[in-house]
Protein backbone atom coordinates (compact mmCIF):
# COMPACT_ATOMS: atom_id res chain seq x y z
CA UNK A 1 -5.91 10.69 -7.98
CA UNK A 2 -8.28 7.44 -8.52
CA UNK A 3 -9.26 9.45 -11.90
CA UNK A 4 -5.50 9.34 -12.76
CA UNK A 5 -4.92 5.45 -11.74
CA UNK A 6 -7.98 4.36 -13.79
CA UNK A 7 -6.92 6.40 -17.00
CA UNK A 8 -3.41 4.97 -16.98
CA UNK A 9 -4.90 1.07 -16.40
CA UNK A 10 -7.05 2.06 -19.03
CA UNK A 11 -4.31 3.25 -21.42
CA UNK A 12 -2.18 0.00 -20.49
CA UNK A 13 -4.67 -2.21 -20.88
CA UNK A 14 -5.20 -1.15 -24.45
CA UNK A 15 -1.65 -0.84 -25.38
CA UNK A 16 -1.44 -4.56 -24.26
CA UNK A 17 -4.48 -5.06 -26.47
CA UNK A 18 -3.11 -2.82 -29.66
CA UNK A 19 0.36 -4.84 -28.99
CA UNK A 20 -1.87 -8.19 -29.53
CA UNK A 21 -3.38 -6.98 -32.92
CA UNK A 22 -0.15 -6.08 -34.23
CA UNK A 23 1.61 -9.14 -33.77
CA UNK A 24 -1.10 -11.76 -33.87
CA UNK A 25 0.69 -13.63 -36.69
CA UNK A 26 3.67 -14.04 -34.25
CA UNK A 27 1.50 -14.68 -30.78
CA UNK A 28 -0.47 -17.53 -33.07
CA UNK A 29 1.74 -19.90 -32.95
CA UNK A 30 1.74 -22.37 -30.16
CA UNK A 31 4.05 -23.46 -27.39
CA UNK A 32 4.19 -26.13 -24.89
CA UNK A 33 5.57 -25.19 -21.50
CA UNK A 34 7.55 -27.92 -19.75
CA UNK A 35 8.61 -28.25 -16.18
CA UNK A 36 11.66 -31.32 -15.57
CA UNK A 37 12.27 -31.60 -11.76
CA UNK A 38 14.52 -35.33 -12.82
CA UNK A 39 12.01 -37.34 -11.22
CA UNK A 40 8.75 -35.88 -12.37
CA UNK A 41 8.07 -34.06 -15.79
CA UNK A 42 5.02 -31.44 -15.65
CA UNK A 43 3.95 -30.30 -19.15
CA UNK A 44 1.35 -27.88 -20.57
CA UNK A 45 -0.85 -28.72 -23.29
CA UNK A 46 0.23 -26.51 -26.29
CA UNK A 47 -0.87 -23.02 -26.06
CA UNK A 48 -0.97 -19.54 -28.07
CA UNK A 49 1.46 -17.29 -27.40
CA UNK A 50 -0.87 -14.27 -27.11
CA UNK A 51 -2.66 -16.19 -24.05
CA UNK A 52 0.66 -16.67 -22.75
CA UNK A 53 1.79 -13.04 -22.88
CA UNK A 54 -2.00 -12.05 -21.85
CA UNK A 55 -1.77 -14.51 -18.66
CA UNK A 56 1.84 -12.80 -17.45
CA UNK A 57 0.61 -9.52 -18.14
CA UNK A 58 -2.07 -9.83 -15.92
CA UNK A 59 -0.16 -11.85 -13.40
CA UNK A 60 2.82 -8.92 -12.95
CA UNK A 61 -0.73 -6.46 -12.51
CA UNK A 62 -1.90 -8.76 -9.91
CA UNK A 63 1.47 -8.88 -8.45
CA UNK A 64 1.81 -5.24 -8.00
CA UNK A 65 -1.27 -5.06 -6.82
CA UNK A 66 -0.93 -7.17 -3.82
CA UNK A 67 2.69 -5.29 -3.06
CA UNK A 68 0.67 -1.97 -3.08
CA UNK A 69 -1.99 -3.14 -1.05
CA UNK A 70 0.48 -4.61 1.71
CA UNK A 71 2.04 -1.35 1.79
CA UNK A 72 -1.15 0.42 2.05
CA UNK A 73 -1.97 -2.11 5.00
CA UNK A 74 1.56 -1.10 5.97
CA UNK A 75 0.36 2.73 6.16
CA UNK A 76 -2.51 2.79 7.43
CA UNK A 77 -1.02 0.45 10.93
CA UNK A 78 1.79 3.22 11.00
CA UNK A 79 -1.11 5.96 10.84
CA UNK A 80 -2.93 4.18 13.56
CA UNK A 81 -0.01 3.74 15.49
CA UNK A 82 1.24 7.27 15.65
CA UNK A 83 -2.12 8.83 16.24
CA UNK A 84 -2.14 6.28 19.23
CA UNK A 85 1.18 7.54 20.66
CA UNK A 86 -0.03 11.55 19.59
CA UNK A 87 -3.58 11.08 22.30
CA UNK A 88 -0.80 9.38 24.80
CA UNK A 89 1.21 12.76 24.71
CA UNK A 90 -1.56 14.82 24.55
CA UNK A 91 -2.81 13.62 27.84
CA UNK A 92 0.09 13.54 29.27
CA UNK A 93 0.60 17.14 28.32
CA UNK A 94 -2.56 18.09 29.86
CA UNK A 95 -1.28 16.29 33.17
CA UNK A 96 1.78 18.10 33.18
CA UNK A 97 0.23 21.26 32.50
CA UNK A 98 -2.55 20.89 35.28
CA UNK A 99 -0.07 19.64 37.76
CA UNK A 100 1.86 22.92 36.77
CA UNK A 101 -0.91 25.22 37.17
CA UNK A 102 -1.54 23.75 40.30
CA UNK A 103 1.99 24.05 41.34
CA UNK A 104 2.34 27.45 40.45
CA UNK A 105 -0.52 28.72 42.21
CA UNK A 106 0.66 27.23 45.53
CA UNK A 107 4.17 28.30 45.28
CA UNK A 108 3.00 31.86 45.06
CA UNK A 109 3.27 34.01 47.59
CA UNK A 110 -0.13 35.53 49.22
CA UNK A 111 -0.39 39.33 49.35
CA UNK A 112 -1.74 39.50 52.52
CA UNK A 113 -2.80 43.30 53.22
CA UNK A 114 -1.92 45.15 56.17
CA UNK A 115 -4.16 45.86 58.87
CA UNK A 116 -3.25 49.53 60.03
């Protein structure tokens, strides 16, 4: 499966790339990002589009890959969880099953033979 994950990064890692190429006329022109909050003004020095659409390609990757590694966190504390609750039944299985054995074998009546 990790063979599968690295080809498709691979493959959209290069479209991204081939996407770049294509339209580097377009992505070479620069823009200024500005931020008004009324009483302060943030503002980028100007910028290339194609680092632009490089730096949120990479920041929706990083994204998803912090959501998929809280839900593998998420997994694994379920797995440990329910294999934690599994050794509670099984010993309490084995309880119940030795404390029927032992019942059993009292409440049975003892042949006792007869002495002619």
């Amino acid at each position: 499966m990790r063979f599968v994950k690295v080809i498709f990064s691979t493959v959209i890692v290069l479209l991204g790339i081939v996407f770049i190429i294509e339209n580097l006329d377009v992505l070479k022109h620069a823009v200024r990002l500005k931020l008004d909050l009324y009483f302060i003004t943030f503002q980028s020095p100007d910028i290339h589009l194609w680092i632009l659409v490089l730096f949120t390609f990479f920041l929706g990757v990083g994204t998803a890959s912090l959501y998929g590694l809280y839900e593998l966190y998420q997994q694994r504390r379920t797995i440990r969880q329910l294999r934690h609750n599994l050794e509670i039944l099984a010993k309490e299985l084995k309880q119940a099953g030795a404390s029927a054995q032992a019942s059993a074998a009292s409440s049975e009546p003892q042949i006792v033979p007869r002495s002619e």
